[in-house]
Protein backbone atom coordinates (compact mmCIF):
# COMPACT_ATOMS: atom_id res chain seq x y z
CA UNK A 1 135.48 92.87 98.40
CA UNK A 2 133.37 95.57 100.67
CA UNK A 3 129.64 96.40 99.21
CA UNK A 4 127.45 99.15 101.12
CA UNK A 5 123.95 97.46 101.07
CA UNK A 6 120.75 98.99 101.87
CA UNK A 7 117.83 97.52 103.45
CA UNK A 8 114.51 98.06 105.67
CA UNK A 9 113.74 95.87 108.64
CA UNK A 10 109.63 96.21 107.07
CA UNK A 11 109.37 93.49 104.91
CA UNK A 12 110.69 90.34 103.21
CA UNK A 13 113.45 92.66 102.01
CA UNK A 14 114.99 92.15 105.57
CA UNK A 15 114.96 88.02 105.33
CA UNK A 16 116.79 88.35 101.66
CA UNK A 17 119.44 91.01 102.91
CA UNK A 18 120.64 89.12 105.88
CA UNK A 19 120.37 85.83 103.80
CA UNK A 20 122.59 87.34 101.11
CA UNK A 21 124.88 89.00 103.72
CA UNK A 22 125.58 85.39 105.19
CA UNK A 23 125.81 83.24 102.14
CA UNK A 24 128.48 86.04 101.11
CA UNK A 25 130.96 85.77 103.58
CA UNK A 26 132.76 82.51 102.65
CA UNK A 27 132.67 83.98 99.42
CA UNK A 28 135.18 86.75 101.24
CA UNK A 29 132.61 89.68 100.64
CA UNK A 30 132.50 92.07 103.76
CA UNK A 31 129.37 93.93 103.95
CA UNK A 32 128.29 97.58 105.50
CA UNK A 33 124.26 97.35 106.00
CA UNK A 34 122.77 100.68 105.56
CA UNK A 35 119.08 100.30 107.10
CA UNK A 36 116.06 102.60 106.45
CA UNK A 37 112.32 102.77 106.83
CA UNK A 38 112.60 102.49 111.01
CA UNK A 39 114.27 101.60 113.81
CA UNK A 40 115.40 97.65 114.29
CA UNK A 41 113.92 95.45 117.00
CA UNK A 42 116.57 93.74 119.69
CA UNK A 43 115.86 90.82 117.66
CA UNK A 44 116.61 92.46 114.33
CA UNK A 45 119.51 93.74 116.10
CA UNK A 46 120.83 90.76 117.14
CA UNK A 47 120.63 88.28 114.01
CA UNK A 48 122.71 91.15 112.83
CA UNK A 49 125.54 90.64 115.27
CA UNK A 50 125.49 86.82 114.80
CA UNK A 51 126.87 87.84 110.77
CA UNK A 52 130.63 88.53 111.53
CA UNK A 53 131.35 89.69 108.04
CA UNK A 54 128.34 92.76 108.34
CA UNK A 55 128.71 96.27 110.31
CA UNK A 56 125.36 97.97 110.85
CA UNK A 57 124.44 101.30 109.97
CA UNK A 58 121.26 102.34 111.46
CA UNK A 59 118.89 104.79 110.30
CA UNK A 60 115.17 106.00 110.19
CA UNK A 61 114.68 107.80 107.14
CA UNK A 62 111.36 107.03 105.18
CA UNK A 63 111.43 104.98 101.78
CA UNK A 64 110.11 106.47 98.95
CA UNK A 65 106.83 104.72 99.18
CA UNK A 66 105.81 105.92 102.49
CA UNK A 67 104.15 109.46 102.96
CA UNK A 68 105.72 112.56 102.16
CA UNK A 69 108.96 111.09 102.09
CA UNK A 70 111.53 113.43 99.49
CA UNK A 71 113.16 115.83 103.04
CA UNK A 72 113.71 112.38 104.74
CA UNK A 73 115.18 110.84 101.36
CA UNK A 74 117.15 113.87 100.58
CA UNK A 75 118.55 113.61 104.00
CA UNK A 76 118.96 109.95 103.72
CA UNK A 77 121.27 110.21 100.70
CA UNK A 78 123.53 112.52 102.06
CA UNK A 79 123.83 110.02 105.05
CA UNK A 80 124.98 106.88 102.36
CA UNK A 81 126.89 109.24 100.48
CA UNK A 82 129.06 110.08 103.97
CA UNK A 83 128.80 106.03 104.76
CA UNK A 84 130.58 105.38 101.42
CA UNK A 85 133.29 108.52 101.49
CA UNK A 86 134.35 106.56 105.13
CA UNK A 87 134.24 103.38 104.56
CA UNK A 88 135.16 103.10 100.42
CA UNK A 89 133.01 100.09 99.07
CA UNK A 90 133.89 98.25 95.62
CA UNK A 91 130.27 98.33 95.17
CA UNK A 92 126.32 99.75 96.22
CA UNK A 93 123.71 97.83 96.46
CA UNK A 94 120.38 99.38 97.05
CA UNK A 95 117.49 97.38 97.75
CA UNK A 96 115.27 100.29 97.47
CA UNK A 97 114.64 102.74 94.66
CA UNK A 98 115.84 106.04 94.59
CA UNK A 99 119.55 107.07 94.86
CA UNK A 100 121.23 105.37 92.64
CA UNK A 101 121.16 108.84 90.53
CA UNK A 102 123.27 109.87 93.31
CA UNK A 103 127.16 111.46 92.48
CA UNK A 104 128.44 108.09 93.81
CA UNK A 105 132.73 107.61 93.10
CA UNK A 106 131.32 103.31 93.30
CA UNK A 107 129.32 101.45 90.97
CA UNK A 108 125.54 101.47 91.93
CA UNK A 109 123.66 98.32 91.69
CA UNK A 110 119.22 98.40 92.24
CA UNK A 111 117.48 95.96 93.39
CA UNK A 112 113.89 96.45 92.16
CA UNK A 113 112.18 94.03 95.26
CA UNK A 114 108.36 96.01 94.42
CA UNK A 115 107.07 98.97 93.21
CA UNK A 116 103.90 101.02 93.82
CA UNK A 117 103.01 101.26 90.17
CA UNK A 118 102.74 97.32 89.79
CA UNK A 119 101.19 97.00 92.96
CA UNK A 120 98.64 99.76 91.94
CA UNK A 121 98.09 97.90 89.10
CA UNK A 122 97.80 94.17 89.90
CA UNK A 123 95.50 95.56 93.41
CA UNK A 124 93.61 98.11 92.79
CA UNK A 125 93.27 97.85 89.05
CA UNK A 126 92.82 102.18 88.26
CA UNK A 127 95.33 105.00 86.90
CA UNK A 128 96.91 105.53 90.03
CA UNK A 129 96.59 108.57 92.11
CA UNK A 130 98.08 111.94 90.56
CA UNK A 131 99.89 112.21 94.23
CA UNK A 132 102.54 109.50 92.90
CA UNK A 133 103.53 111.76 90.53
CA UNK A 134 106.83 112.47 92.21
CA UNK A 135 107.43 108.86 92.98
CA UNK A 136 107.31 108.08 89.55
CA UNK A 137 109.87 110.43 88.05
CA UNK A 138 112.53 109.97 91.42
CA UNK A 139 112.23 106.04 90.66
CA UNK A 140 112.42 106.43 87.05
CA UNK A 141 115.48 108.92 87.36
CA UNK A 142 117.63 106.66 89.88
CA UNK A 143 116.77 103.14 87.78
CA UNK A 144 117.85 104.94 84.62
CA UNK A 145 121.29 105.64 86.53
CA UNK A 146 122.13 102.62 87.82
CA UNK A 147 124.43 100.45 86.40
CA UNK A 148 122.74 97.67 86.44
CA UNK A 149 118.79 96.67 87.84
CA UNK A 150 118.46 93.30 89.46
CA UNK A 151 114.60 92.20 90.00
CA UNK A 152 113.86 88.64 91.96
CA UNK A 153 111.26 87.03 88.82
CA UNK A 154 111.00 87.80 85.03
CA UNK A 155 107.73 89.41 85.54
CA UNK A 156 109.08 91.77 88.56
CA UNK A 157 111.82 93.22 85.93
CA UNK A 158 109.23 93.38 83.53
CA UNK A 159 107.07 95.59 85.59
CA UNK A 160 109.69 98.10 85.96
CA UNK A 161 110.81 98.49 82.42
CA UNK A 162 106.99 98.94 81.67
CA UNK A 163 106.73 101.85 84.11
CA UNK A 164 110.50 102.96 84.31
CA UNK A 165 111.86 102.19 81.43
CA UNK A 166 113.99 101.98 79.19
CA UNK A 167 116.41 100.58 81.64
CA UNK A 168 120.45 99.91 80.79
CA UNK A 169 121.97 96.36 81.90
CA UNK A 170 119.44 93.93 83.92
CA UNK A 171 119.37 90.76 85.15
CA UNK A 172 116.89 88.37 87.40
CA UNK A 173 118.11 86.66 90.39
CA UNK A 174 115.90 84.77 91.98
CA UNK A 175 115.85 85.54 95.95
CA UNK A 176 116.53 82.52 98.87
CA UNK A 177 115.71 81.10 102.42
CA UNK A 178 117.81 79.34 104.10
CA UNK A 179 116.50 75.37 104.62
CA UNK A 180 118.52 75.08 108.01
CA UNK A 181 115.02 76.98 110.19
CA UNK A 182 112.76 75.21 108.51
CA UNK A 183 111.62 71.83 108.35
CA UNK A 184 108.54 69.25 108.23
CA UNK A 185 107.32 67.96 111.43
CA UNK A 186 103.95 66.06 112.53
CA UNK A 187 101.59 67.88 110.00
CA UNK A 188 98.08 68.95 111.77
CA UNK A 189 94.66 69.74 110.03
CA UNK A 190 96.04 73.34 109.39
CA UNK A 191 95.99 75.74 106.86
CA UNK A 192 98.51 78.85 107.36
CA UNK A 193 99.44 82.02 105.66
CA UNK A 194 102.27 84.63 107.27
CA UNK A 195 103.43 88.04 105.87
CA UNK A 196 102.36 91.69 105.93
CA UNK A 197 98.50 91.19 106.58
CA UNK A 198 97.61 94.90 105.77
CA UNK A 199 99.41 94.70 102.22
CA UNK A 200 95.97 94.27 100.47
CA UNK A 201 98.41 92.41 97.83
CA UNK A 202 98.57 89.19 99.81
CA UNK A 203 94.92 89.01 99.71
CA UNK A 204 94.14 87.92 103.23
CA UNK A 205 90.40 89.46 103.10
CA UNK A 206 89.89 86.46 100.25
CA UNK A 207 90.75 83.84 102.97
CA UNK A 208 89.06 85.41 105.63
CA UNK A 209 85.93 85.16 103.54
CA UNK A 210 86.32 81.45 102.86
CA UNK A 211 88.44 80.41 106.86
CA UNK A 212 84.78 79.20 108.12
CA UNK A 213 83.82 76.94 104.99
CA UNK A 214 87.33 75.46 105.01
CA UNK A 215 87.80 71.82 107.19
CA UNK A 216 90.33 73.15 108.93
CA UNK A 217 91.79 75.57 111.09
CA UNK A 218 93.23 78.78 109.46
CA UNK A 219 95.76 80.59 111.46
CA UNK A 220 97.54 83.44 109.89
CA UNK A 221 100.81 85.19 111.37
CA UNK A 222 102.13 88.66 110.73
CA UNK A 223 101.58 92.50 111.16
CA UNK A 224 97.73 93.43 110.37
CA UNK A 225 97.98 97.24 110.80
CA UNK A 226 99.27 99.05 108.38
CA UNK A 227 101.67 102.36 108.33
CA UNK A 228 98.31 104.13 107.05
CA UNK A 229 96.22 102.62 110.33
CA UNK A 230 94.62 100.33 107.63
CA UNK A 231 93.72 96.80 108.97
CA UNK A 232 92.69 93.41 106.75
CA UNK A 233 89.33 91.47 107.46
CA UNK A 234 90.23 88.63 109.24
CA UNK A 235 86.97 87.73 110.53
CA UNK A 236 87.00 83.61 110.72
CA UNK A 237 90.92 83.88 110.95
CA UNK A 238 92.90 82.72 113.98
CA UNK A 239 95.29 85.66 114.42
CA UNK A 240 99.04 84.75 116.11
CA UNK A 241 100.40 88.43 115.38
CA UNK A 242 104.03 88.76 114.45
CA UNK A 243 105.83 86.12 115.26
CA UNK A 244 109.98 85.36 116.14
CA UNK A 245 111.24 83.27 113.23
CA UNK A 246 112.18 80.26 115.61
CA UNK A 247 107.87 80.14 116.39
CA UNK A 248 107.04 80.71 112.92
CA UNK A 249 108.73 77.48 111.56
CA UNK A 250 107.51 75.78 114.35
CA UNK A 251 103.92 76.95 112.55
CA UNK A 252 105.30 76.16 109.24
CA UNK A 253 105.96 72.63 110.54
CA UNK A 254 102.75 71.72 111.77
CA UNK A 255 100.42 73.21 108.47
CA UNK A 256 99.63 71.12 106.23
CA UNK A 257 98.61 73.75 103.55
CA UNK A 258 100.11 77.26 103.19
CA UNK A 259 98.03 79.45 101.36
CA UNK A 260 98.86 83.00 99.87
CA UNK A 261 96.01 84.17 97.09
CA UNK A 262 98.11 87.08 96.46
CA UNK A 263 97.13 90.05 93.48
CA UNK A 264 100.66 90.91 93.88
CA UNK A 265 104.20 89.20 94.96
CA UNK A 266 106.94 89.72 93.16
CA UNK A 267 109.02 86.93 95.11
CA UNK A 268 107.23 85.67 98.11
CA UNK A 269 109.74 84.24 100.80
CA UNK A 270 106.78 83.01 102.91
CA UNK A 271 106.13 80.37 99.89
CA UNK A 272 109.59 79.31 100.39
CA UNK A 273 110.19 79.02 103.79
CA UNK A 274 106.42 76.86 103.57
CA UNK A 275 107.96 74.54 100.93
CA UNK A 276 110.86 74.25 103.31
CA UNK A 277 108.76 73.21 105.80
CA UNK A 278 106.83 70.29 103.79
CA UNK A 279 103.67 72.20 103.17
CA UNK A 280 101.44 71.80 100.25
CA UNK A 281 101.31 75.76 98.43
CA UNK A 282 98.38 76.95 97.46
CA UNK A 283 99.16 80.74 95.53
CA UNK A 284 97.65 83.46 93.86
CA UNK A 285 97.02 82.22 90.02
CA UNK A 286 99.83 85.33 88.83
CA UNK A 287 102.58 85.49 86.93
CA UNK A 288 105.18 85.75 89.16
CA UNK A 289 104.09 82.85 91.36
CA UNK A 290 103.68 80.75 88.66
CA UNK A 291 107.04 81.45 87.22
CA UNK A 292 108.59 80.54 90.48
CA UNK A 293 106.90 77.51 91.33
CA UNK A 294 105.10 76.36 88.20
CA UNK A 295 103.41 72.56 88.96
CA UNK A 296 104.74 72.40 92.17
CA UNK A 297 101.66 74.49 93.51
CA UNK A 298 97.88 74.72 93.36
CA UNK A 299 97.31 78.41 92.02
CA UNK A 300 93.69 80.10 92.16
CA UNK A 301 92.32 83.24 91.01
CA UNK A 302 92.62 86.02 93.59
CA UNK A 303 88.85 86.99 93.15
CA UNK A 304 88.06 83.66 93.41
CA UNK A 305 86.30 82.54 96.71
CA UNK A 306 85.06 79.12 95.76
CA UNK A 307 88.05 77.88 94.07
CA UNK A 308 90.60 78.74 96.90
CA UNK A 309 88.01 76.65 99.23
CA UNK A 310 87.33 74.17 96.76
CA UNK A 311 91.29 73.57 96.53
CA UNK A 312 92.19 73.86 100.15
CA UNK A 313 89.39 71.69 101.67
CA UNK A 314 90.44 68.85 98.37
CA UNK A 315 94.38 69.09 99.68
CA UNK A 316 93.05 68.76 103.56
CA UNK A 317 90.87 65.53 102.87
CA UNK A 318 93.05 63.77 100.17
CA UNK A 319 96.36 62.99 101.72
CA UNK A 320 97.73 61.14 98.71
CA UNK A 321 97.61 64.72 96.55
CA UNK A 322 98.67 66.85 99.40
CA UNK A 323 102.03 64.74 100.38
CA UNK A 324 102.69 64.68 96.07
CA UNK A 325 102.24 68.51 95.87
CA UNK A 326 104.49 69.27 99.53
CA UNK A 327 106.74 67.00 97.92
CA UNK A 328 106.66 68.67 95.10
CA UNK A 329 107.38 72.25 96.59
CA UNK A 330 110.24 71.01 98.69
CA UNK A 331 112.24 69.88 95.23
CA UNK A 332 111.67 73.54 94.00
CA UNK A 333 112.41 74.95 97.29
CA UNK A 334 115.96 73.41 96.97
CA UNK A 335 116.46 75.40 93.58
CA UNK A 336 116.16 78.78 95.84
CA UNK A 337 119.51 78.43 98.41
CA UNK A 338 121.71 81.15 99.62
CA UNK A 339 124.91 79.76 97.96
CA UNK A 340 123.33 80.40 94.91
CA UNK A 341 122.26 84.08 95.29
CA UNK A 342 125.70 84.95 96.79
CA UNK A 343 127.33 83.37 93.84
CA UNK A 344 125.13 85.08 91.10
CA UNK A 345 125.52 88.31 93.31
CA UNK A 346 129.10 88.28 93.29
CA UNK A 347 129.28 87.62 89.43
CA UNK A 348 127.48 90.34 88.60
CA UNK A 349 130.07 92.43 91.54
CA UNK A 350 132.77 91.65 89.39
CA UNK A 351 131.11 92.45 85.76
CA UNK A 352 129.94 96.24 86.78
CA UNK A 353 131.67 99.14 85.83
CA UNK A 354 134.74 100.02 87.76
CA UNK A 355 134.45 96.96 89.92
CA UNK A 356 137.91 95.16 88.32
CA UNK A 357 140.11 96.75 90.94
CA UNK A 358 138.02 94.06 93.54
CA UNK A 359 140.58 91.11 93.83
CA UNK A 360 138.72 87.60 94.58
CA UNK A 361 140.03 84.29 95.15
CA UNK A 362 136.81 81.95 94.87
């Protein structure tokens, strides 16, 4: 089987793609990897290269929540729609929003990884901004087409009927990390967070406010200026910027505590790779998070200063507690492997429309 696949080298959309691309080759699915959003790093570059069942496709076209993006995403879909006349996929996957509405001869698959209308939501709490408008009827228009939306949790998919729908055939798969990067080492009095630090979702003002009360040192790793200019408070924070995956596990191995008091995540691979790495979780008290993790993590309010201190400072001091709840994570990390994704993505391959003429051997 041969899938076109989109994806943006941005955000933890770039982690599940490659993980996904890899878990699908013994499963004898060739992939063409469609990028957008802007241009790879070498490094990007070359964990692409090290997949020898993926060709790259490289472009720079703005997604559809960036500014003024409709000439770059007009442009953008004539580019996949020339992709897919050469190279003549069984299936498209697009892990962004728009396009699916697209005249495309395969059968279109969306994954629906975030939107701006739950983020609006769960963040800023306000009707959003008449200026998303457009956004709102494009998404709405290519989710409606496709022939099937995937979302990562229950309450992602939810989210998008409520502002999108009624949708046709869904389904949840839950996203993966591999376990091979990351793993427990000596654990230091450490408290770490990692991710997009200007996404005012993961909440990293709330744990700036609280870094100098907590008995510990709290290190945080990832971009903090945003595609707007807009940068986090990190005051009390120590700031490693963005980090190679090899030096970020070593990170993950040495916290003790991993904290993300996030308004909004509809996944969160930063959890994962944390739980991987034998640290206690302490999460945003929301839906999603919950449904992903449910006693095998602390969970706090996002407005709530004195409870995520509280919590991290009790999981620093009491070692008994924070080895059960690490422990715990790590069982519910091993729920969340590649094999699994690639199998459930194949599966649902094979049940879209038109996609019988793909001939599999398991």
């Amino acid at each position: 089987m041969k899938i076109l696949l989109t994806a943006d080298p941005i955000g933890g959309v770039w982690n599940y793609a490659l993980e996904l691309c890899g878990a699908l080759r013994p499963l004898r699915v060739n992939v063409a990897l469609a990028t957008l959003g802007r241009a790879l790093t070498d490094e990007q570059r070359a964990r692409v290269a090290e997949l020898r069942n993926v060709t790259l496709h490289e472009s720079t076209f703005r997604l559809e929540w960036m500014p003024e993006p409709w000439d770059d995403l007009a442009r953008a879909g004539e580019w996949l729609l020339n992709l897919e006349r050469q190279l003549r996929p069984d299936v498209i996957q697009l892990n962004h929003l728009v396009h699916a509405d697209l005249p495309w001869r395969a059968p279109v698959l969306t994954v629906g990884h975030s939107c701006v209308l739950s983020w609006w939501n769960a963040v800023r709490g306000t009707p959003i901004d008449a200026q998303w408008a457009t956004y709102r009827e494009r998404v709405t228009e290519s989710l409606r087409a496709a022939a099937c939306v995937v979302a990562p949790t229950w309450a992602m998919l939810s989210a998008l009927e409520c502002y999108y729908g009624p949708l046709g055939p869904t389904a949840v798969i839950h996203n993966a990390r591999t376990g091979r990067l990351f793993k427990p080492h000596r654990k230091e009095r450490l408290v770490l967070s990692a991710g997009r630090l200007w996404d005012e979702a993961k909440n990293i003002a709330t744990l700036a406010a609280v870094a100098r009360r907590v008995e510990a040192r709290v290190v945080v790793a990832g971009e903090d200026l945003g595609p707007h200019g807009n940068r986090p408070q990190t005051s009390g924070l120590e700031l490693l910027g963005s980090l190679q995956p090899q030096t970020l596990a070593s990170w993950y191995a040495r916290a003790s505590v991993y904290a993300l008091p996030a308004r909004y995540e509809p996944f969160g691979l930063t959890a994962l790779e944390a739980a991987w790495s034998g640290c206690a979780l302490v999460l945003g008290d929301i839906d999603s998070l919950r449904e992903l993790w449910g006693e095998a993590a602390c969970y706090v309010a996002p407005d709530d200063e004195a409870g995520l201190c509280d919590v991290l400072n009790l999981l620093l001091t009491d070692d008994a507690l924070r080895g059960r709840m690490a422990a715990r994570a790590m069982a519910r990390a091993r729920q969340f492997t590649p094999a699994k994704l690639a199998r459930q993505y194949l599966d649902l391959y094979r049940q879209l429309p038109c996609a019988s003429r793909c001939s599999i051997t398991p």
